[in-house]
PDB file of N, CA and C in Angstrom:
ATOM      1  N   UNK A   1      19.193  -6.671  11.997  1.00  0.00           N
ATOM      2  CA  UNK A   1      18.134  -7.417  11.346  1.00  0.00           C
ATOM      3  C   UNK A   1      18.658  -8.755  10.828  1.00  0.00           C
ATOM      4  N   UNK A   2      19.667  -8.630  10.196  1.00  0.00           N
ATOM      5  CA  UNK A   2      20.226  -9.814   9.237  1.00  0.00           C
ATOM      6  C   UNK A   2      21.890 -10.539  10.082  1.00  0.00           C
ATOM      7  N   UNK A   3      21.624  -9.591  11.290  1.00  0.00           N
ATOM      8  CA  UNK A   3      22.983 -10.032  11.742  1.00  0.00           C
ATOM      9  C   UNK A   3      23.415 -11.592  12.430  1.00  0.00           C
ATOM     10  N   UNK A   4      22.257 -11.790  12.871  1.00  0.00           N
ATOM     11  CA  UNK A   4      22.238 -13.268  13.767  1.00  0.00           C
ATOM     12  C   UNK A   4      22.578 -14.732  12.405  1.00  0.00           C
ATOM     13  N   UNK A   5      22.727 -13.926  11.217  1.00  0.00           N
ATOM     14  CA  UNK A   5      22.969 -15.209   9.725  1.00  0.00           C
ATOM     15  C   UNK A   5      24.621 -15.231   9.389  1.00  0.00           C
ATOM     16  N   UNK A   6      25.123 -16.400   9.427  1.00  0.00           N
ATOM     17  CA  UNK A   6      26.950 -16.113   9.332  1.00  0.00           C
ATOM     18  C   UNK A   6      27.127 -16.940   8.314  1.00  0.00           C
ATOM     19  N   UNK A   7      25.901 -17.526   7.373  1.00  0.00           N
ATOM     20  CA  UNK A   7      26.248 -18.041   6.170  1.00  0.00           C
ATOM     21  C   UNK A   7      25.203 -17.210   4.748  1.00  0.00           C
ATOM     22  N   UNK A   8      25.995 -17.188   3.649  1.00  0.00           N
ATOM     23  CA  UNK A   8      25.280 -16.528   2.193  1.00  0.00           C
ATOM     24  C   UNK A   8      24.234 -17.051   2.147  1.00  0.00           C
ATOM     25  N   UNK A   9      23.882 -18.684   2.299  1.00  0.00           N
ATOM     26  CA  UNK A   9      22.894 -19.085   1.633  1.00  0.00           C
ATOM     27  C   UNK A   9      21.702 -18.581   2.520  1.00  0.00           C
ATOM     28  N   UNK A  10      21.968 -18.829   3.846  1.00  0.00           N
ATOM     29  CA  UNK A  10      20.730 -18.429   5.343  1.00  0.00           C
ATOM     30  C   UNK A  10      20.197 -16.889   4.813  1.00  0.00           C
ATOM     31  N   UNK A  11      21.188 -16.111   4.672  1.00  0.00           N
ATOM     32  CA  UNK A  11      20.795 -14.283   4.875  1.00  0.00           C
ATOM     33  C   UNK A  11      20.555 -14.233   3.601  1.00  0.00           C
ATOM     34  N   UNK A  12      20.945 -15.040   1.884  1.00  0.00           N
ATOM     35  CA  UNK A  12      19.785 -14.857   0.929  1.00  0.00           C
ATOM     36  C   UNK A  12      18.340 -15.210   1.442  1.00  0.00           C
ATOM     37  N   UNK A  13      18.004 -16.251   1.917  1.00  0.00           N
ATOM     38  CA  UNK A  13      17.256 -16.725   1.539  1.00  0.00           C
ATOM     39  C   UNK A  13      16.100 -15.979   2.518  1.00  0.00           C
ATOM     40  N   UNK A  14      16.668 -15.324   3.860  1.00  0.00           N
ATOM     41  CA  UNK A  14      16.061 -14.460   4.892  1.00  0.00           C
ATOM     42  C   UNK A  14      15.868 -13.172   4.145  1.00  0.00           C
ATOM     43  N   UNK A  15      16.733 -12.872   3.304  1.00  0.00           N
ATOM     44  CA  UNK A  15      16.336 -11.407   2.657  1.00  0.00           C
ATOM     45  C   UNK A  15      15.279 -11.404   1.800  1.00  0.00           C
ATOM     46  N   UNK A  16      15.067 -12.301   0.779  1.00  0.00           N
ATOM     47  CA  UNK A  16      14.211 -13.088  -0.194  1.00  0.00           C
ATOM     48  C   UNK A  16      12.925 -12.843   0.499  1.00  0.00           C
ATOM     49  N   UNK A  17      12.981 -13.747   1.758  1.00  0.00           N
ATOM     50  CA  UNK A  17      11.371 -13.880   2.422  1.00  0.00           C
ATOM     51  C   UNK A  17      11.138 -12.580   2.962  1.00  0.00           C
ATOM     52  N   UNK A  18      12.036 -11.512   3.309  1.00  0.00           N
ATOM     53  CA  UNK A  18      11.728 -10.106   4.028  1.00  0.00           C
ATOM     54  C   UNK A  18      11.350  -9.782   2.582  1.00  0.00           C
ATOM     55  N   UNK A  19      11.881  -9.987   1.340  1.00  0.00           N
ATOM     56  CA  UNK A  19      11.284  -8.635   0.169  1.00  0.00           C
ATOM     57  C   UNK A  19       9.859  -9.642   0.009  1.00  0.00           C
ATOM     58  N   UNK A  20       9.438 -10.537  -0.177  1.00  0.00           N
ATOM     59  CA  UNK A  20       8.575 -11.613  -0.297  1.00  0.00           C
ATOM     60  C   UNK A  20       7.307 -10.789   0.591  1.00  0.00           C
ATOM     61  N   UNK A  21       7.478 -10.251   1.843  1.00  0.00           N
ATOM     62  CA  UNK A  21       6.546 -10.109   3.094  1.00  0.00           C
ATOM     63  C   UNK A  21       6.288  -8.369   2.581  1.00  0.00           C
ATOM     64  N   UNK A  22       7.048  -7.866   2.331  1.00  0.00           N
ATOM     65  CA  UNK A  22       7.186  -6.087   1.890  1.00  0.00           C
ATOM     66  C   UNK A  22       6.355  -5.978   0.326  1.00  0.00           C
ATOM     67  N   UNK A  23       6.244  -7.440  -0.957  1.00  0.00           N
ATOM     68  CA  UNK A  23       5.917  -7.024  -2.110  1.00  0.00           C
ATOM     69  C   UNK A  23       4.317  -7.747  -1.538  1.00  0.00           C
ATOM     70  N   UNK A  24       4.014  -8.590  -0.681  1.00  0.00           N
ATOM     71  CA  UNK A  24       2.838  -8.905  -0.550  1.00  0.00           C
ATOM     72  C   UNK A  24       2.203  -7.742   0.118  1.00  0.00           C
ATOM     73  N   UNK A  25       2.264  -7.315   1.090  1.00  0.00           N
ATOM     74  CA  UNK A  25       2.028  -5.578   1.638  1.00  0.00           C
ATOM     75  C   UNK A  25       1.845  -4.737   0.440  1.00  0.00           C
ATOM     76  N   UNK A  26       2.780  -4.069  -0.273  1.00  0.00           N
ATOM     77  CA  UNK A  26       2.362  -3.664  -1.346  1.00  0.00           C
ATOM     78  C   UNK A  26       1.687  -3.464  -2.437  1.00  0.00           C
ATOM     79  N   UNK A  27       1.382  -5.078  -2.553  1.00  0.00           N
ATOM     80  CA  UNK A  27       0.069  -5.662  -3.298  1.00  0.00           C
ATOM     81  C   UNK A  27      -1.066  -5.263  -2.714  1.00  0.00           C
ATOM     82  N   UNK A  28      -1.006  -5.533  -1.103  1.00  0.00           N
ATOM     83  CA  UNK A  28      -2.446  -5.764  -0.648  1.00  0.00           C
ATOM     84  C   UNK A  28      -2.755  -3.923  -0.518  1.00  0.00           C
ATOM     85  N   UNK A  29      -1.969  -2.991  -0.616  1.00  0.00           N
ATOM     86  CA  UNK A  29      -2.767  -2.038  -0.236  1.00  0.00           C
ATOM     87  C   UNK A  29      -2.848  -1.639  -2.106  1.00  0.00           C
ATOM     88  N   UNK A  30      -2.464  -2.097  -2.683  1.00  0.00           N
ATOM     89  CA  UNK A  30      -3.082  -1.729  -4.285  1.00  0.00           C
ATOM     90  C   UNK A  30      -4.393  -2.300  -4.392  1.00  0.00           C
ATOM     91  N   UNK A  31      -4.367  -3.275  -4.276  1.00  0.00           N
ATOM     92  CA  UNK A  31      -5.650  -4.137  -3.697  1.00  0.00           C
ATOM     93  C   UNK A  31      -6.934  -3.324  -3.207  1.00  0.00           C
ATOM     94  N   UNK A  32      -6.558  -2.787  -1.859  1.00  0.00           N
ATOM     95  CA  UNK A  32      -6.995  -2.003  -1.211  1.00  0.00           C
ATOM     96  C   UNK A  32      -7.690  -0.478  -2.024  1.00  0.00           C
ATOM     97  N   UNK A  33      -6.950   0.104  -2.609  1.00  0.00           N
ATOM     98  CA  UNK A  33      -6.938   1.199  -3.123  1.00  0.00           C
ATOM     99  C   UNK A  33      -7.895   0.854  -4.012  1.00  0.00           C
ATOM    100  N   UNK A  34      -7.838  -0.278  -4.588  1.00  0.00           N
ATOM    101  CA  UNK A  34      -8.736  -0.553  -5.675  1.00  0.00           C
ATOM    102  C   UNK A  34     -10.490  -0.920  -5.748  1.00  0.00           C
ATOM    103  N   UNK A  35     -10.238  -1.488  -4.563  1.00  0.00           N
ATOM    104  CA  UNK A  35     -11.359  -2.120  -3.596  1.00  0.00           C
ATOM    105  C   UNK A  35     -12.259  -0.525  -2.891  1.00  0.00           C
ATOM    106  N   UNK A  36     -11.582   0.073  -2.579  1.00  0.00           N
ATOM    107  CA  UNK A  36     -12.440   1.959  -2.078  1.00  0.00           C
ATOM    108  C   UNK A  36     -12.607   2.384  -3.302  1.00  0.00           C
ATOM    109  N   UNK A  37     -12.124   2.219  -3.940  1.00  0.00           N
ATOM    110  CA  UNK A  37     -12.484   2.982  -5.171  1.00  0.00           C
ATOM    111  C   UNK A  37     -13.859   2.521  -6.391  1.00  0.00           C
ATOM    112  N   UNK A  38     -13.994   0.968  -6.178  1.00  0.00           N
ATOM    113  CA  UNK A  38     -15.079   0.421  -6.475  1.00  0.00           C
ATOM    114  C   UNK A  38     -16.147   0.749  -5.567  1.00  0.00           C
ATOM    115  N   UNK A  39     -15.708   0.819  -3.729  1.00  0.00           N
ATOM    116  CA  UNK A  39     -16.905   0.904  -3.365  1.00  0.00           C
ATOM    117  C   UNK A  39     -17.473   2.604  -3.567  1.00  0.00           C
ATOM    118  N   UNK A  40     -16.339   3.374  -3.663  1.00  0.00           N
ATOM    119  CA  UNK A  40     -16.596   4.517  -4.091  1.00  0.00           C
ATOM    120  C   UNK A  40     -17.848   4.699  -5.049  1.00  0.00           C
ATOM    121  N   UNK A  41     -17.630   4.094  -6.147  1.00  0.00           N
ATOM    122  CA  UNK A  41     -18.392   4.166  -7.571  1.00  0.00           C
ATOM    123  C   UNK A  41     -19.420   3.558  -7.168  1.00  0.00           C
ATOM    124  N   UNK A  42     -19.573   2.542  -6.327  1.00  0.00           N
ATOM    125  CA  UNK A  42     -20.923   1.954  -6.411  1.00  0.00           C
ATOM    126  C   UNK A  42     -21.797   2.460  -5.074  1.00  0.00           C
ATOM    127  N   UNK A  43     -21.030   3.136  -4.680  1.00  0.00           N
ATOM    128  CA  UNK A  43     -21.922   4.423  -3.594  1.00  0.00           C
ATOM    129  C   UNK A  43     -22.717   5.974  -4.339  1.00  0.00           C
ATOM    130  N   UNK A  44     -22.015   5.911  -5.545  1.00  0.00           N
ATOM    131  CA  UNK A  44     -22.451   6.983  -6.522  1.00  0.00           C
ATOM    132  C   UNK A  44     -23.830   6.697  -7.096  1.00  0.00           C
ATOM    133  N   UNK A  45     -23.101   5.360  -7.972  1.00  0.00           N
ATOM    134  CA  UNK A  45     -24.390   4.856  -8.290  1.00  0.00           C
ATOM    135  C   UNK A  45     -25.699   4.927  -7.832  1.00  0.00           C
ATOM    136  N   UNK A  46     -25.631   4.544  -6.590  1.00  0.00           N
ATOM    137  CA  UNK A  46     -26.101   4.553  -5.345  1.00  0.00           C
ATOM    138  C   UNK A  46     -27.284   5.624  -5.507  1.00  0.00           C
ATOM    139  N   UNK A  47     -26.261   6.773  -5.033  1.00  0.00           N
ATOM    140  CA  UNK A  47     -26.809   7.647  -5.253  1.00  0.00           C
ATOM    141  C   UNK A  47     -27.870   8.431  -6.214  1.00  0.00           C
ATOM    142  N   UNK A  48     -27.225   8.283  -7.229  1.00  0.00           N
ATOM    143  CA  UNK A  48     -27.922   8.482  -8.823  1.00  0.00           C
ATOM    144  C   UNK A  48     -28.794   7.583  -8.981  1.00  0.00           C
ATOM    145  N   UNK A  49     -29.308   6.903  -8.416  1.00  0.00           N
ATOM    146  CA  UNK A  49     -30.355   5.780  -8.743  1.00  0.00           C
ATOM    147  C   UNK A  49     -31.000   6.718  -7.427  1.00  0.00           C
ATOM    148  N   UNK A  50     -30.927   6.828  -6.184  1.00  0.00           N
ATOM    149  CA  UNK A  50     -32.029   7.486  -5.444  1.00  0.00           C
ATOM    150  C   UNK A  50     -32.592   9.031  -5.564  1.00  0.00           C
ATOM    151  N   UNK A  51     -31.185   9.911  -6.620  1.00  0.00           N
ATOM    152  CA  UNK A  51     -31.430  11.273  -6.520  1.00  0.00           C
ATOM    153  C   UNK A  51     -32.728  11.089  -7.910  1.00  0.00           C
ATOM    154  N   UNK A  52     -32.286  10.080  -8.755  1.00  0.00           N
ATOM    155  CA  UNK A  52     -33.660  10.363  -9.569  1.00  0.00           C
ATOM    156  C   UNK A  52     -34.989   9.877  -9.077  1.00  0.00           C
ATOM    157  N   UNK A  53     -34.797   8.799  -8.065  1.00  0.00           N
ATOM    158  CA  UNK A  53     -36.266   8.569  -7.693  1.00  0.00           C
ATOM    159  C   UNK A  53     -37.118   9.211  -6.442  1.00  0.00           C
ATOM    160  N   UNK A  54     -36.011   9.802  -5.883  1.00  0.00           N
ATOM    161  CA  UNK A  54     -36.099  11.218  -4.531  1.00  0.00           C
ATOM    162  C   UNK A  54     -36.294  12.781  -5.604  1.00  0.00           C
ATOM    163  N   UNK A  55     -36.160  12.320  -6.326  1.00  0.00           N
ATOM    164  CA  UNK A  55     -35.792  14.106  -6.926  1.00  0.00           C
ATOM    165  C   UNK A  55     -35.152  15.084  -6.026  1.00  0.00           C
ATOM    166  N   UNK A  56     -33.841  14.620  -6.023  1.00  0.00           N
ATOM    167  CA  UNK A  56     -32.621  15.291  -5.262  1.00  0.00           C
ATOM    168  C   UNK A  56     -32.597  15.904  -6.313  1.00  0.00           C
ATOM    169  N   UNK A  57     -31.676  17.525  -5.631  1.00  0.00           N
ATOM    170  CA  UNK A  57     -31.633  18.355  -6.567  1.00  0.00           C
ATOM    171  C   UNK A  57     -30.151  18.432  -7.096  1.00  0.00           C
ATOM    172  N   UNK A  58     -29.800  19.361  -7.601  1.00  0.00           N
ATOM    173  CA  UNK A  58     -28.392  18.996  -8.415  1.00  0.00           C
ATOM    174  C   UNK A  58     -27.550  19.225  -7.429  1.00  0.00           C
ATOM    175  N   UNK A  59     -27.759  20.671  -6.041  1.00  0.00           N
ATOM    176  CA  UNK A  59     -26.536  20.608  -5.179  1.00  0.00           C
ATOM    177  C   UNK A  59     -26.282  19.795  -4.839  1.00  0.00           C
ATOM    178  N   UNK A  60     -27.511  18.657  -4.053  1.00  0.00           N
ATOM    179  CA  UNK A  60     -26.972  17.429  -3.784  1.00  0.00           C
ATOM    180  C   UNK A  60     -26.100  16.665  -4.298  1.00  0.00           C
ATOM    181  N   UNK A  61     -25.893  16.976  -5.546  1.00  0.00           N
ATOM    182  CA  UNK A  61     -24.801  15.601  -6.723  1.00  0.00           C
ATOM    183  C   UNK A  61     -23.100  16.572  -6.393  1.00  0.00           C
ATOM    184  N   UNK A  62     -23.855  18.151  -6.482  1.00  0.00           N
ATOM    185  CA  UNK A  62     -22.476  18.422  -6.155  1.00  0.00           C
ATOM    186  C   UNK A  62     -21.713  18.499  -4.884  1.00  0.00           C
ATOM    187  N   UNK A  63     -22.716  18.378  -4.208  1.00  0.00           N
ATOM    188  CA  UNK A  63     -21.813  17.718  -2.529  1.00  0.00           C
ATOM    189  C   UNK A  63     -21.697  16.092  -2.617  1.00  0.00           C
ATOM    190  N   UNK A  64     -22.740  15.509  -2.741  1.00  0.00           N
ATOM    191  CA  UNK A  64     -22.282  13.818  -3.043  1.00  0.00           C
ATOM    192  C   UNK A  64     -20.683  14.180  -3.871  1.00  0.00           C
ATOM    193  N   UNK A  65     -20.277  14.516  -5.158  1.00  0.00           N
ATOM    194  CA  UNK A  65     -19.545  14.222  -5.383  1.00  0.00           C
ATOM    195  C   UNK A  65     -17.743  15.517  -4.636  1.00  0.00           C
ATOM    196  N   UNK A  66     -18.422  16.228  -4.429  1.00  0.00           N
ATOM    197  CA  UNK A  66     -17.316  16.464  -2.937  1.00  0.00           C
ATOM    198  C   UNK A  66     -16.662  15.798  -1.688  1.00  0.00           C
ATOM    199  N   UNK A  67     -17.825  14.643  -1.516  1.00  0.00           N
ATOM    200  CA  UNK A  67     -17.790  14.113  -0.358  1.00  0.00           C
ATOM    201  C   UNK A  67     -16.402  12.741  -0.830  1.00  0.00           C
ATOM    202  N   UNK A  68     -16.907  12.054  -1.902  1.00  0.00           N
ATOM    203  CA  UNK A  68     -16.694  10.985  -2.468  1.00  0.00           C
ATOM    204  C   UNK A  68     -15.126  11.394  -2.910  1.00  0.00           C
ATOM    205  N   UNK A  69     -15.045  12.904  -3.507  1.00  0.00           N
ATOM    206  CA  UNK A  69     -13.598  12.953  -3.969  1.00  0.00           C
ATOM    207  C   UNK A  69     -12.768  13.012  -2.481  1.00  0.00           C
ATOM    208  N   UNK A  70     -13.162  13.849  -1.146  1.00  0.00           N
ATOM    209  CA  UNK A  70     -12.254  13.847  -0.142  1.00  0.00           C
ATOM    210  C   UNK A  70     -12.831  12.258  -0.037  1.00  0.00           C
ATOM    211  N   UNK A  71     -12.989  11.580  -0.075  1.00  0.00           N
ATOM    212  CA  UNK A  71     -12.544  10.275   0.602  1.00  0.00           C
ATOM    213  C   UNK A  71     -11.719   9.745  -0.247  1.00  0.00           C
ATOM    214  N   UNK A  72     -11.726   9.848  -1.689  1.00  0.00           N
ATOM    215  CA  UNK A  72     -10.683   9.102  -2.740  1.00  0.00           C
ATOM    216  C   UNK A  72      -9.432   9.945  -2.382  1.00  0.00           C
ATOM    217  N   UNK A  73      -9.543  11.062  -1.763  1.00  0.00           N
ATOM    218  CA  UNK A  73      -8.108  12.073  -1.301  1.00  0.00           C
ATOM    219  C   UNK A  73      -7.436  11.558  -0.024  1.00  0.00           C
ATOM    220  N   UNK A  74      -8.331  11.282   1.022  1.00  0.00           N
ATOM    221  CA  UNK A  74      -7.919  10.587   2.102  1.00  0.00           C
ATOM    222  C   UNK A  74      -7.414   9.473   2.293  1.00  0.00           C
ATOM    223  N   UNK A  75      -7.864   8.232   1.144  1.00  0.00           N
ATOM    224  CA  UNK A  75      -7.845   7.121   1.232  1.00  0.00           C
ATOM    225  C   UNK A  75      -6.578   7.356   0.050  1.00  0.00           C
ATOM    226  N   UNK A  76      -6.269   8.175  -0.978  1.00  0.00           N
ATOM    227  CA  UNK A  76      -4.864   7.586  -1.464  1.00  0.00           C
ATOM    228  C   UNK A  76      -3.846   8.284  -0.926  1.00  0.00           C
ATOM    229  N   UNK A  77      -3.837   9.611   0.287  1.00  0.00           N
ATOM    230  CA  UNK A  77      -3.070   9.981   1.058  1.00  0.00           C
ATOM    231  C   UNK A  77      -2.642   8.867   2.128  1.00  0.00           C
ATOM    232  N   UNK A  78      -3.369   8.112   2.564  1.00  0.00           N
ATOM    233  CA  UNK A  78      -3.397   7.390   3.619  1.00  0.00           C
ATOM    234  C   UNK A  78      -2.221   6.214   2.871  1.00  0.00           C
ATOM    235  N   UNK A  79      -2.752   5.547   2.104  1.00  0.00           N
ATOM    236  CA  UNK A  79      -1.768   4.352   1.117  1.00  0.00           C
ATOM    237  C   UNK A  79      -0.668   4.509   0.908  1.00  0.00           C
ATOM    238  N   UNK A  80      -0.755   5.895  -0.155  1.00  0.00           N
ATOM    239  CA  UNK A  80       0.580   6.422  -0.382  1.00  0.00           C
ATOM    240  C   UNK A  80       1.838   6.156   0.863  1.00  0.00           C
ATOM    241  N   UNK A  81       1.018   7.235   2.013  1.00  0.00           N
ATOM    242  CA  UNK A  81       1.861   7.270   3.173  1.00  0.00           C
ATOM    243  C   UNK A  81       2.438   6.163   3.018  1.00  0.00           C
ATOM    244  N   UNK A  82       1.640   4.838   3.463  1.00  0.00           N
ATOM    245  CA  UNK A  82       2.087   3.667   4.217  1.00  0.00           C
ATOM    246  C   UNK A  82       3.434   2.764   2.112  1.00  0.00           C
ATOM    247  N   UNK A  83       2.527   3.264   1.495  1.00  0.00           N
ATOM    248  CA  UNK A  83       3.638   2.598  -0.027  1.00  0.00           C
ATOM    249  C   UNK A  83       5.109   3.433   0.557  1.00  0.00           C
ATOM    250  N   UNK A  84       4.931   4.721   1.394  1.00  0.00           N
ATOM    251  CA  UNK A  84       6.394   5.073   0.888  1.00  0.00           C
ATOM    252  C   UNK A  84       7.152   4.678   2.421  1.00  0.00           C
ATOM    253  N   UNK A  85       6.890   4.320   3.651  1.00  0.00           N
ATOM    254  CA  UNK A  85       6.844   3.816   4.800  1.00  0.00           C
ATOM    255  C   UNK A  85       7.544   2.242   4.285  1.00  0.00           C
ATOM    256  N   UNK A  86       6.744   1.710   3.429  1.00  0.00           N
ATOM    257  CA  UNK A  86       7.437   0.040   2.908  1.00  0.00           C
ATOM    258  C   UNK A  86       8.451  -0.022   2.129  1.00  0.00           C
ATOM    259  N   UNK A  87       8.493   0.902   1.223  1.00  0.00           N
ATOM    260  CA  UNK A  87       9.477   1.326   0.243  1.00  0.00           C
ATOM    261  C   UNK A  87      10.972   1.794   0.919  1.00  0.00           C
ATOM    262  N   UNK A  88      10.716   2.235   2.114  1.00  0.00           N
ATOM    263  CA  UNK A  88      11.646   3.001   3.338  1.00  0.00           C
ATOM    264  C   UNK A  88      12.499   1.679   4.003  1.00  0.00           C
ATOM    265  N   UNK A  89      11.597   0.917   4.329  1.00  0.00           N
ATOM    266  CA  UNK A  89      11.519   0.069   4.929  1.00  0.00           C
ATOM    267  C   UNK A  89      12.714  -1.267   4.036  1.00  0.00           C
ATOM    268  N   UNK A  90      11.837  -1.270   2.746  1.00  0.00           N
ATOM    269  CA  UNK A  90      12.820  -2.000   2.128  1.00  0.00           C
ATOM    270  C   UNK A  90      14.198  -1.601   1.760  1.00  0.00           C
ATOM    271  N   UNK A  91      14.326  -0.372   1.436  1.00  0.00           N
ATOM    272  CA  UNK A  91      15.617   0.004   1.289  1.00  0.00           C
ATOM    273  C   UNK A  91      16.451  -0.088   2.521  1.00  0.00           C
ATOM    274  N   UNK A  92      15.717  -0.080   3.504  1.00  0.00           N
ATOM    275  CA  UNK A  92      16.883  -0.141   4.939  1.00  0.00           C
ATOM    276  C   UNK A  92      16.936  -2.173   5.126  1.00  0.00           C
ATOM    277  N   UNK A  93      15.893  -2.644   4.720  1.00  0.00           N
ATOM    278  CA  UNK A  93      16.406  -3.892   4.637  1.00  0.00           C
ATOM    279  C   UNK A  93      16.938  -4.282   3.872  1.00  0.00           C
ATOM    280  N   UNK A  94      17.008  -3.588   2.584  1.00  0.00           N
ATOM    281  CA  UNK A  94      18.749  -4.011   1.247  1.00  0.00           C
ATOM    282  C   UNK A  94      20.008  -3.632   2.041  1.00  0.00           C
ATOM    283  N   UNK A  95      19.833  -2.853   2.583  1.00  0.00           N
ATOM    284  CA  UNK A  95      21.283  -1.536   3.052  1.00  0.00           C
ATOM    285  C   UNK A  95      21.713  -3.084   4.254  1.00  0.00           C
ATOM    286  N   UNK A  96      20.949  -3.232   5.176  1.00  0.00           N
ATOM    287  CA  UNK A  96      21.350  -4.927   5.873  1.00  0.00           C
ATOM    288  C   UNK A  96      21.999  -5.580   5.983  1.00  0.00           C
ATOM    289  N   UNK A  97      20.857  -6.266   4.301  1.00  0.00           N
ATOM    290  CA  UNK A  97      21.407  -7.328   3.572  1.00  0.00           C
ATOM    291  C   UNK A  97      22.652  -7.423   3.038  1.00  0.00           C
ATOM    292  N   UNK A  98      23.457  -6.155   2.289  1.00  0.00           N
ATOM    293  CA  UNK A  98      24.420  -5.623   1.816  1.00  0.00           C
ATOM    294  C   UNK A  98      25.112  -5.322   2.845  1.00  0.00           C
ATOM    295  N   UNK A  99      25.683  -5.583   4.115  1.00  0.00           N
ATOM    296  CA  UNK A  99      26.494  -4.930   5.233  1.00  0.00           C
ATOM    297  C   UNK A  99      26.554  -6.488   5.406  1.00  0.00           C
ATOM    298  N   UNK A 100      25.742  -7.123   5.947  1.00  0.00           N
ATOM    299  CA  UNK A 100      25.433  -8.479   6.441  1.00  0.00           C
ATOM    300  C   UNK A 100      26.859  -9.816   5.366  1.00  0.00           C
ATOM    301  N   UNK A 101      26.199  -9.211   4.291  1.00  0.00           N
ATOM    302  CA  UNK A 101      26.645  -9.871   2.877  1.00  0.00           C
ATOM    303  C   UNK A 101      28.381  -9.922   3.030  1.00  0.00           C
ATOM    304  N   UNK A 102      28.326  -8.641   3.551  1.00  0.00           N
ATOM    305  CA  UNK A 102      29.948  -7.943   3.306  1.00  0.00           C
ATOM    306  C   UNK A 102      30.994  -8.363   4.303  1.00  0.00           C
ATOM    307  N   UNK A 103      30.224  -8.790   5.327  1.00  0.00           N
ATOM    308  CA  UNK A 103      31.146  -9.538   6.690  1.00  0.00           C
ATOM    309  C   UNK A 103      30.991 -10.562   6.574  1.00  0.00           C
ATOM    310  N   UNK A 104      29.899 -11.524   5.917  1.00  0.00           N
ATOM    311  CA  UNK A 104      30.356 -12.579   5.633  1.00  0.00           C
ATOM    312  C   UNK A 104      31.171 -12.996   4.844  1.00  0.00           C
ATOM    313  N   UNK A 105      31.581 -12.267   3.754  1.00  0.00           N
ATOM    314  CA  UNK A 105      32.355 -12.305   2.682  1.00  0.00           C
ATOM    315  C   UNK A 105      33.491 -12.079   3.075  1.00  0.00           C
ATOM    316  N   UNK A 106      33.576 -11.083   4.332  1.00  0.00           N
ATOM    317  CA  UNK A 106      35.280 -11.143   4.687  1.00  0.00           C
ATOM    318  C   UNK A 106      35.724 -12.066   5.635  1.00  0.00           C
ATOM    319  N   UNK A 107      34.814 -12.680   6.401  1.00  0.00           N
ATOM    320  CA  UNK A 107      34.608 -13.634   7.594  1.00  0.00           C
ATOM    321  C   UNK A 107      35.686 -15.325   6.534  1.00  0.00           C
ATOM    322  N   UNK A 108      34.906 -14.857   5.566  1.00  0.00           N
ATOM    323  CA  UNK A 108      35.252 -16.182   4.965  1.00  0.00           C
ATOM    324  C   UNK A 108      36.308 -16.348   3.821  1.00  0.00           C
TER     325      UNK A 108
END
């Protein structure tokens, strides 16, 4: 990954922009998580505004809200996955950076 850099300042500044590209990812699926979870609530709403003017009955609220929790289950299984996939990811790009670091340091 970091091997084609034979100076400190190049492979900081390449490692920098790799954690830079891994904490924006990270952001965006918090982001994400946050964003289903609003539309979550405002699908409820949703709901509760038509079950009183439908006169849905109560099973209905308790499957609506069955439905709504497996998707908040799916959707932070799904994230998670991919948070601990980046997290993986970054540690094998420190481990690199730190090997990379170490031959240049003896190189020189």
């Amino acid at each position: 990954m970091f091997s084609n850099y034979k100076k400190i300042e190049d492979l900081e500044d390449a490692y920098d922009a790799e954690k830079k590209k891994i904490d924006i990812e990270l952001q965006n699926l918090n982001e994400q998580r946050f964003q289903l979870k609003r539309e979550n609530d405002q699908s409820y709403e949703a709901f509760l505004y038509l079950k009183s003017k439908m006169n849905y009955s109560d099973d209905s609220n308790t499957r609506m809200m069955n439905i709504i929790e497996e998707c908040d289950q799916e959707i932070n299984d799904h994230i998670h996955h991919r948070e601990r996939k980046l997290e993986n990811y970054k540690d094998e790009v420190r481990k690199e950076y730190l090997k990379q670091s170490e031959k240049i340091m003896e190189a020189d």
